[in-house]
PDB file of N, CA and C in Angstrom:
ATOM      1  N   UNK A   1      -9.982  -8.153  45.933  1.00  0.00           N
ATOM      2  CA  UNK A   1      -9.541  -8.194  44.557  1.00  0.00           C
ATOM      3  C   UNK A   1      -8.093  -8.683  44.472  1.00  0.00           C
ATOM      4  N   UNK A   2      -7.564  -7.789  45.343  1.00  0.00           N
ATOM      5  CA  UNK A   2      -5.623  -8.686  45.287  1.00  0.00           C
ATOM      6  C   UNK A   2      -5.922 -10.008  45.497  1.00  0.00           C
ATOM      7  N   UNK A   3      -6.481 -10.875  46.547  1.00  0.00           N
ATOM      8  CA  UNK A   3      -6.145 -11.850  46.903  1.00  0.00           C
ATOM      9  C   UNK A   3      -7.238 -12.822  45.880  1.00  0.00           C
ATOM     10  N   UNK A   4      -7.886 -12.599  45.087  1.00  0.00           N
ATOM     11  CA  UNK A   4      -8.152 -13.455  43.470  1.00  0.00           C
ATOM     12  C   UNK A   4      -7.395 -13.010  42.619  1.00  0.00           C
ATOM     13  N   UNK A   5      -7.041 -12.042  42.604  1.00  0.00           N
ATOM     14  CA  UNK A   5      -5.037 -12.008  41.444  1.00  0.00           C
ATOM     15  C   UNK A   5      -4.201 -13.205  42.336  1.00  0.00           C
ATOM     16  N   UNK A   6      -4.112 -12.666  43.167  1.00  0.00           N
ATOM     17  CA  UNK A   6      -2.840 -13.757  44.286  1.00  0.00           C
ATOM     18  C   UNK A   6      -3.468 -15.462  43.910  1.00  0.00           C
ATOM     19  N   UNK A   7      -4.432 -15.722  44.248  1.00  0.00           N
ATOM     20  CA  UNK A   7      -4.904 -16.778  43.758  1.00  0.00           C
ATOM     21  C   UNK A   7      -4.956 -17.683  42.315  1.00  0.00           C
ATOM     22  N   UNK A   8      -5.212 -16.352  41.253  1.00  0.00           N
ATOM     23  CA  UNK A   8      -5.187 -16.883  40.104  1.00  0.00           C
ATOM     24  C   UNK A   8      -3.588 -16.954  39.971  1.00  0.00           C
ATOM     25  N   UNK A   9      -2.857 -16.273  40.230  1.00  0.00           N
ATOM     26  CA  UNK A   9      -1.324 -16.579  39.613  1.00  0.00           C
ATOM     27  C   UNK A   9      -0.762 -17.684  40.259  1.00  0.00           C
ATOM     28  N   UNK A  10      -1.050 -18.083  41.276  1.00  0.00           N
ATOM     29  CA  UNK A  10      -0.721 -19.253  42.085  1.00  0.00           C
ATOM     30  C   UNK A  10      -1.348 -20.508  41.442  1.00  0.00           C
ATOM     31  N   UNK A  11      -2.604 -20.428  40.941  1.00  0.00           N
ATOM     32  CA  UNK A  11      -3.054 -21.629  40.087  1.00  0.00           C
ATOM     33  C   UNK A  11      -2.492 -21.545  38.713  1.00  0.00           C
ATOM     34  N   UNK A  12      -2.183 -20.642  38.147  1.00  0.00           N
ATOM     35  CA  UNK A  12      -1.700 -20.508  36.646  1.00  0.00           C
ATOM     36  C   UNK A  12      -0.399 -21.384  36.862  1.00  0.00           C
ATOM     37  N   UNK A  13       0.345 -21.186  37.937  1.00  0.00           N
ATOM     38  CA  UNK A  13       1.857 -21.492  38.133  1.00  0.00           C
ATOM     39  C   UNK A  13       1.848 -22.854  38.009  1.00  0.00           C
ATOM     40  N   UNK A  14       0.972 -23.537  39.119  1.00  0.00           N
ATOM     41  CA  UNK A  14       1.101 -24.549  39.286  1.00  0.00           C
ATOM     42  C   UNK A  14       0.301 -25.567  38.214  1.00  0.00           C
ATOM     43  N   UNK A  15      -0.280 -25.088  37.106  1.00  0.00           N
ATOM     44  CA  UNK A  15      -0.838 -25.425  36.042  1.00  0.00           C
ATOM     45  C   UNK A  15       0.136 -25.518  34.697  1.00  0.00           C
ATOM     46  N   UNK A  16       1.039 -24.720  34.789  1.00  0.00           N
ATOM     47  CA  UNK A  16       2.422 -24.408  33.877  1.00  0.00           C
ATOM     48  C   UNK A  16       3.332 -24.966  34.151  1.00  0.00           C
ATOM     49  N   UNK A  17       3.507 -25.064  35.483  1.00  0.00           N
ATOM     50  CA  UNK A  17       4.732 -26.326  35.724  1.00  0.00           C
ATOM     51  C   UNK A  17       4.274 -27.871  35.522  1.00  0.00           C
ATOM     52  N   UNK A  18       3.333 -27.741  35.799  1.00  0.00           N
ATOM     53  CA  UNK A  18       2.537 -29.654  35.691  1.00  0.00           C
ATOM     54  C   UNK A  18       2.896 -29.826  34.190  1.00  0.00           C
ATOM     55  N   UNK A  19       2.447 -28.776  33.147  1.00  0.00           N
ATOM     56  CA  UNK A  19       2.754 -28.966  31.572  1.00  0.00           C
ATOM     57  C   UNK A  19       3.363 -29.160  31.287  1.00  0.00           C
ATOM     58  N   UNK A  20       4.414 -28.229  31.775  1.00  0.00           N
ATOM     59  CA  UNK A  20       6.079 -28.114  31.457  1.00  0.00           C
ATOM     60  C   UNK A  20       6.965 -29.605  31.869  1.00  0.00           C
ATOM     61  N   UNK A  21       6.276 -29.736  33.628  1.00  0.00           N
ATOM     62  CA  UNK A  21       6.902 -31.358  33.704  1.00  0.00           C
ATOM     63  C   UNK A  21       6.490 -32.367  33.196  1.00  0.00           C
ATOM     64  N   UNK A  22       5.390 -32.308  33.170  1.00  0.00           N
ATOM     65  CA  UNK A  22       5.059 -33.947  32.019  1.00  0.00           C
ATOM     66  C   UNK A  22       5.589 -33.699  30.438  1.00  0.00           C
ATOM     67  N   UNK A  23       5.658 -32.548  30.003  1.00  0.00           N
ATOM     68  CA  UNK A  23       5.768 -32.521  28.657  1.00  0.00           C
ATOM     69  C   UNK A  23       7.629 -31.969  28.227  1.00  0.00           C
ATOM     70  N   UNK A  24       8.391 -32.031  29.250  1.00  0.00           N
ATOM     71  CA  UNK A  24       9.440 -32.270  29.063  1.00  0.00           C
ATOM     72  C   UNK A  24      10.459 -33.416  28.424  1.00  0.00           C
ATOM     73  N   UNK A  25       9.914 -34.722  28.480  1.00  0.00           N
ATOM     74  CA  UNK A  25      10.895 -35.564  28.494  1.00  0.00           C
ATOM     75  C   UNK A  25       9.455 -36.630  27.549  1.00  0.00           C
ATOM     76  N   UNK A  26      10.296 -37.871  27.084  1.00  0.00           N
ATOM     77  CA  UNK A  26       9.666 -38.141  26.349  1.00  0.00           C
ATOM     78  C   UNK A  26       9.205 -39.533  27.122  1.00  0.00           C
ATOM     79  N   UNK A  27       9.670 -39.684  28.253  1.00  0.00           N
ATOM     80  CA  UNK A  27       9.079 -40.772  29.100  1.00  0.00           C
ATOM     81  C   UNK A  27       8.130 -40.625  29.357  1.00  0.00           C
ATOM     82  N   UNK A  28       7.391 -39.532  29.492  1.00  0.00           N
ATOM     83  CA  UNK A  28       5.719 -38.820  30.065  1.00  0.00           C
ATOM     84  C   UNK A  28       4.858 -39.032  29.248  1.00  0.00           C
ATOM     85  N   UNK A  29       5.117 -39.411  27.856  1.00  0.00           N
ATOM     86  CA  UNK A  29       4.242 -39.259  26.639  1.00  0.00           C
ATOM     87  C   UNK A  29       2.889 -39.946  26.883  1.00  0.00           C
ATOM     88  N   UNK A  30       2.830 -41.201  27.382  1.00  0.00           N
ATOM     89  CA  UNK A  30       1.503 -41.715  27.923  1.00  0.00           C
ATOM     90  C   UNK A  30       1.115 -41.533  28.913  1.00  0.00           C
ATOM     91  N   UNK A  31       1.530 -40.372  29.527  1.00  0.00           N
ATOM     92  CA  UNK A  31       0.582 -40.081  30.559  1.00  0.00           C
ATOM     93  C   UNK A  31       0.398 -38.956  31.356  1.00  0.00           C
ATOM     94  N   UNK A  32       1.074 -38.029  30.022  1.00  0.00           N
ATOM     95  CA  UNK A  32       0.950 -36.510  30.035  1.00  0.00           C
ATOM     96  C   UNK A  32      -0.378 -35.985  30.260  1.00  0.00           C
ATOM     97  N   UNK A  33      -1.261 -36.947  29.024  1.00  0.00           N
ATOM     98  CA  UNK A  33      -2.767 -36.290  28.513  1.00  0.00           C
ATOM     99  C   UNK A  33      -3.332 -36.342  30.364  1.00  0.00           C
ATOM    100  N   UNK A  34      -3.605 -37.371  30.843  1.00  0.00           N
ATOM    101  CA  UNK A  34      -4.323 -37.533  32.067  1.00  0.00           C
ATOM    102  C   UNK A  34      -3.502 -36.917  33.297  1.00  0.00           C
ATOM    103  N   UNK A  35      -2.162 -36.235  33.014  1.00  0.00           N
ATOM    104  CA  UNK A  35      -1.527 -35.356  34.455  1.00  0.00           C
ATOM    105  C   UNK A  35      -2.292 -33.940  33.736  1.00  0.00           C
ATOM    106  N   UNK A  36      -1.908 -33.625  32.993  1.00  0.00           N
ATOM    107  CA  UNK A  36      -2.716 -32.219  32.375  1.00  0.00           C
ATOM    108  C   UNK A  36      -4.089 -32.230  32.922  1.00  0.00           C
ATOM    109  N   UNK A  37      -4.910 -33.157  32.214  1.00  0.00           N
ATOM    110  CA  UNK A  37      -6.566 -33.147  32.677  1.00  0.00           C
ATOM    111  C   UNK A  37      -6.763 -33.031  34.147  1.00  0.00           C
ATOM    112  N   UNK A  38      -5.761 -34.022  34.850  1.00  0.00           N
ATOM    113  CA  UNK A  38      -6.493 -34.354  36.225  1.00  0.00           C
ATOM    114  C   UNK A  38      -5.368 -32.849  37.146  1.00  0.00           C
ATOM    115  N   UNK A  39      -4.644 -31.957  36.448  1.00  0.00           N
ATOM    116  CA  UNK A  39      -4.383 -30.786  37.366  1.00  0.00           C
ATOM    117  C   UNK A  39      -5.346 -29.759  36.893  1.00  0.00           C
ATOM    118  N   UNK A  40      -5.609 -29.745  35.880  1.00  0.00           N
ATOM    119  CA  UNK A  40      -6.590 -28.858  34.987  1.00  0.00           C
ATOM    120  C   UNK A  40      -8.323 -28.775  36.276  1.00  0.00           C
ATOM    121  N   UNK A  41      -8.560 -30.145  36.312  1.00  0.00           N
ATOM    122  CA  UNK A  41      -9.419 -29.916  37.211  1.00  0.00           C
ATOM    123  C   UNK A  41      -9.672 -29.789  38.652  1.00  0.00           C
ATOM    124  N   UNK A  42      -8.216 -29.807  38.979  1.00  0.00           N
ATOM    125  CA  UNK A  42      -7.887 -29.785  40.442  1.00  0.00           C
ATOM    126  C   UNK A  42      -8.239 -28.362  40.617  1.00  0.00           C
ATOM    127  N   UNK A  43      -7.313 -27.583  39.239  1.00  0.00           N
ATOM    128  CA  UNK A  43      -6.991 -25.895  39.544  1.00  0.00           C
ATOM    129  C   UNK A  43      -8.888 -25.405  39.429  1.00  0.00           C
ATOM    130  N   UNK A  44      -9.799 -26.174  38.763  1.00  0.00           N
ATOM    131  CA  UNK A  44     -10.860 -25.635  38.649  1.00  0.00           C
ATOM    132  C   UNK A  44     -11.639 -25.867  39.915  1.00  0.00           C
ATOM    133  N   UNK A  45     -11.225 -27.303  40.351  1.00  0.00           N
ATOM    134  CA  UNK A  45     -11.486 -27.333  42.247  1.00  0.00           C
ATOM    135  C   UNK A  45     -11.532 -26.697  43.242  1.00  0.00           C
ATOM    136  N   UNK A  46     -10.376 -26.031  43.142  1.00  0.00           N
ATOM    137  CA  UNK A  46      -9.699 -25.382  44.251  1.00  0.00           C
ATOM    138  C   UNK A  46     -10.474 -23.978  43.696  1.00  0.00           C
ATOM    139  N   UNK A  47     -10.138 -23.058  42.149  1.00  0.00           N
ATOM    140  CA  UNK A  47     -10.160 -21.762  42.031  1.00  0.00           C
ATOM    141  C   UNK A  47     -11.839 -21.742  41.717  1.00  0.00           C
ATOM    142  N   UNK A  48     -13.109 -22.368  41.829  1.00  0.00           N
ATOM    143  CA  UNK A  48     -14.084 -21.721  41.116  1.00  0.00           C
ATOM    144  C   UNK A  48     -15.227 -21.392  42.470  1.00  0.00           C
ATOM    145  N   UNK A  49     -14.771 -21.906  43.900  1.00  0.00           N
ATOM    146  CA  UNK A  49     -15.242 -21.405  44.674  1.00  0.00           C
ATOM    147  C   UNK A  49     -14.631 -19.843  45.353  1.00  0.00           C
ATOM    148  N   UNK A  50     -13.225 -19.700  45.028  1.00  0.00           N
ATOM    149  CA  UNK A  50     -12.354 -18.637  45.499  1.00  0.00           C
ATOM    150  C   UNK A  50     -12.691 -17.435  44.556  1.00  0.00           C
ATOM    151  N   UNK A  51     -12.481 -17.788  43.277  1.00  0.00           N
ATOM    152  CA  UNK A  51     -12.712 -16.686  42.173  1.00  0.00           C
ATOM    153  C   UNK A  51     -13.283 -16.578  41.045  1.00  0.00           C
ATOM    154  N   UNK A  52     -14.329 -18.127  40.633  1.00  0.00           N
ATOM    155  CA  UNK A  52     -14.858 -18.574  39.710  1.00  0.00           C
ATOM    156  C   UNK A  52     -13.804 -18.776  38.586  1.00  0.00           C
ATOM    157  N   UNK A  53     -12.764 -18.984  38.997  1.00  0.00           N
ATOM    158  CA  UNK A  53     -11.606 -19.285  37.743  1.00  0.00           C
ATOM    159  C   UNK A  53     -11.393 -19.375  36.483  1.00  0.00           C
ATOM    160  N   UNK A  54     -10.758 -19.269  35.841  1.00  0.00           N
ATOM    161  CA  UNK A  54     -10.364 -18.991  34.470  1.00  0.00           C
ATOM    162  C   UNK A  54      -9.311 -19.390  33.944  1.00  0.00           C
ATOM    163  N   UNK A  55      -9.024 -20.631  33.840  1.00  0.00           N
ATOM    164  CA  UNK A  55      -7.531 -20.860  33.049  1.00  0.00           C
ATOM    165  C   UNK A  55      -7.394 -20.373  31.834  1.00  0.00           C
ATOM    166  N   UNK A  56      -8.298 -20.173  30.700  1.00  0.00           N
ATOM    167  CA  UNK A  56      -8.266 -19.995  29.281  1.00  0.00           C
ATOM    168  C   UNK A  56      -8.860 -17.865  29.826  1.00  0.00           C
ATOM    169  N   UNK A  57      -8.212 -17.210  29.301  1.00  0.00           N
ATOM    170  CA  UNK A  57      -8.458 -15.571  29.326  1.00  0.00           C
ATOM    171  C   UNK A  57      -9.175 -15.252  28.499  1.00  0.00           C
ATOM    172  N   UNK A  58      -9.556 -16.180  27.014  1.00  0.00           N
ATOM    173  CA  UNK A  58     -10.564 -16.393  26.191  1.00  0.00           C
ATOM    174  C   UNK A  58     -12.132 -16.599  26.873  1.00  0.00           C
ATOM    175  N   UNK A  59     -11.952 -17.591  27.617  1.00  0.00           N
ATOM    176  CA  UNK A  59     -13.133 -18.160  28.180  1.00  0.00           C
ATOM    177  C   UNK A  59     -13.673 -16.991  28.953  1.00  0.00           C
ATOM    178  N   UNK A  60     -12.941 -16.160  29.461  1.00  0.00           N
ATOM    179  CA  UNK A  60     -13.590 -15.206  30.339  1.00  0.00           C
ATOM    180  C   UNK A  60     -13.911 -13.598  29.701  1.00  0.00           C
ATOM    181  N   UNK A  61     -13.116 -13.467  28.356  1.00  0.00           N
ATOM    182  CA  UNK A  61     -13.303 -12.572  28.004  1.00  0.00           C
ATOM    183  C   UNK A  61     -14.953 -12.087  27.487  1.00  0.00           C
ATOM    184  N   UNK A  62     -15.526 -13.634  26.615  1.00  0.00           N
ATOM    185  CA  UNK A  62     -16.430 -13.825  25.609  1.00  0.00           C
ATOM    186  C   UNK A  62     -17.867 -13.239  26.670  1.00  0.00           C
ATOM    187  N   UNK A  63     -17.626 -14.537  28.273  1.00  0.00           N
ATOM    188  CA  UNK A  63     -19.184 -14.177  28.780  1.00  0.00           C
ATOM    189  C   UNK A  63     -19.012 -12.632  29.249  1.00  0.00           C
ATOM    190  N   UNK A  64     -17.967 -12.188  29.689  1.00  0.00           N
ATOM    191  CA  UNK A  64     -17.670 -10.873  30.209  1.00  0.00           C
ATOM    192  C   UNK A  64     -18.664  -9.504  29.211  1.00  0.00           C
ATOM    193  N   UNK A  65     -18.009  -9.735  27.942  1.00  0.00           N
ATOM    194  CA  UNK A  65     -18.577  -8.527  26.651  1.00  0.00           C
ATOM    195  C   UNK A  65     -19.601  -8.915  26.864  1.00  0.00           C
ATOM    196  N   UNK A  66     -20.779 -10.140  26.769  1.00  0.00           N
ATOM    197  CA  UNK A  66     -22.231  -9.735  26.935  1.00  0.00           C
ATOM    198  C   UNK A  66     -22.688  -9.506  28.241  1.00  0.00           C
ATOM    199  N   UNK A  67     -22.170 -10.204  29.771  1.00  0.00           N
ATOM    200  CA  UNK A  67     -22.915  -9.718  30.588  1.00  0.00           C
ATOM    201  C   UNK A  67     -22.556  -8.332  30.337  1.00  0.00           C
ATOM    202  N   UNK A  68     -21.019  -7.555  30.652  1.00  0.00           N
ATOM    203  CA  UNK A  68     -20.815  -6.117  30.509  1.00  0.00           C
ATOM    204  C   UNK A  68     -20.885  -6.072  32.476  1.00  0.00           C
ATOM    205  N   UNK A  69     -20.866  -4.573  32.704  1.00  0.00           N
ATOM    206  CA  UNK A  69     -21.652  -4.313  34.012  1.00  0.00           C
ATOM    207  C   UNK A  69     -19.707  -4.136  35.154  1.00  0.00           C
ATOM    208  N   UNK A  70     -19.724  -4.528  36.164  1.00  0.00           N
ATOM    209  CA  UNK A  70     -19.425  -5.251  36.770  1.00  0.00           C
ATOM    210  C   UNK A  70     -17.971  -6.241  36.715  1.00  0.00           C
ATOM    211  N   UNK A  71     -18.737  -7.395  35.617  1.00  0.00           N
ATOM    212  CA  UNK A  71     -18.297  -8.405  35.667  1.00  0.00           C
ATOM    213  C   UNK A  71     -16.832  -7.918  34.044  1.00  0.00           C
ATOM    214  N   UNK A  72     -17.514  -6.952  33.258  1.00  0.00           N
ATOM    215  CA  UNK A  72     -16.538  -6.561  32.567  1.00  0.00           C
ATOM    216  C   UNK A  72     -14.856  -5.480  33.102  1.00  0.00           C
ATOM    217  N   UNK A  73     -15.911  -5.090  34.579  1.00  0.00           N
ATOM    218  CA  UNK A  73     -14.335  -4.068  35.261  1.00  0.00           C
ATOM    219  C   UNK A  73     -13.775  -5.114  35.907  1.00  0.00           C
ATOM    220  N   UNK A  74     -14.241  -6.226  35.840  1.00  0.00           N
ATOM    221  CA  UNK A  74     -13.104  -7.129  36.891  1.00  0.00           C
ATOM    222  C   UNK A  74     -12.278  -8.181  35.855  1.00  0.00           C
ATOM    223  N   UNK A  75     -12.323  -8.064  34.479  1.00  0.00           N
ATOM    224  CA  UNK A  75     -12.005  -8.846  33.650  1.00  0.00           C
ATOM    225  C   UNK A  75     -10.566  -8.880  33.869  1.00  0.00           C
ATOM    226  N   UNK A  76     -10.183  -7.739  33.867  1.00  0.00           N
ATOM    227  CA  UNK A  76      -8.113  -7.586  33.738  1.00  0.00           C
ATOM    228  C   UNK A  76      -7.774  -8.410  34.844  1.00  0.00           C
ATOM    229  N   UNK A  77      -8.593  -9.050  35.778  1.00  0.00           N
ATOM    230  CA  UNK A  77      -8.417  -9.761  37.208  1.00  0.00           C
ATOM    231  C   UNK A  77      -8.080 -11.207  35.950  1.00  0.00           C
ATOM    232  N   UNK A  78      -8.746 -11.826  35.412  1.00  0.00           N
ATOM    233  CA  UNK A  78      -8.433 -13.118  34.924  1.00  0.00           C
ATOM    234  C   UNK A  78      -7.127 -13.024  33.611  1.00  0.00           C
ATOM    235  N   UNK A  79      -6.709 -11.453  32.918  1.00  0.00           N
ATOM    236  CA  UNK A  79      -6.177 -11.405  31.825  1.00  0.00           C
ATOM    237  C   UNK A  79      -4.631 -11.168  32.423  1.00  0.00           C
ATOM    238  N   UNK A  80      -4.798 -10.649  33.575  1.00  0.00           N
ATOM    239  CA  UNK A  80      -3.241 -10.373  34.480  1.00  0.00           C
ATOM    240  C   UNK A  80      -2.944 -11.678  35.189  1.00  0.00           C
ATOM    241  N   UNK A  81      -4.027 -12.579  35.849  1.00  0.00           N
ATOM    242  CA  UNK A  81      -3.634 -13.453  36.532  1.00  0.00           C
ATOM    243  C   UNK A  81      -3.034 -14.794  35.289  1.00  0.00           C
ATOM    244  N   UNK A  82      -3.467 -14.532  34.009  1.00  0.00           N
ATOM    245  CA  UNK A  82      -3.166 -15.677  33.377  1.00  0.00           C
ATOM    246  C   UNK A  82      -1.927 -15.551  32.626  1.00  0.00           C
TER     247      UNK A  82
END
């Protein structure tokens, strides 16, 4: 369980700085949209075999309430890591 917290905060990071650097300066403007997308799916690369990942805490909240079980005690794992 620590080491998919450790994981998710390590992809959140490096998902927040990619934003933060392309969307700093106004030289990036054309080609912000495709550094966002193409880290967006890197982080889903790397995190959905490790922890089934979650960048959006939305996205994980919604299937969580209907499966329930389980998959609802491990939720604070995607709401802390994000």
């Amino acid at each position: 369980m620590w080491g998919a917290l450790i994981i998710e905060i390590i992809l959140t990071f490096v998902f927040v700085i990619v934003v933060l650097g392309v969307t700093s300066t106004d030289k990036m403007a054309t080609v912000s949209g495709i550094v966002i997308g193409l880290t967006l799916a890197f982080v889903h690369i790397l995190g959905i075999p490790l922890t089934d990942t979650s960048v959006n805490p939305a996205r994980s909240i919604a299937p969580a309430i209907f499966v329930g079980g389980e998959v609802l005690s491990q939720l604070w794992l995607f709401i802390v890591g994000r």
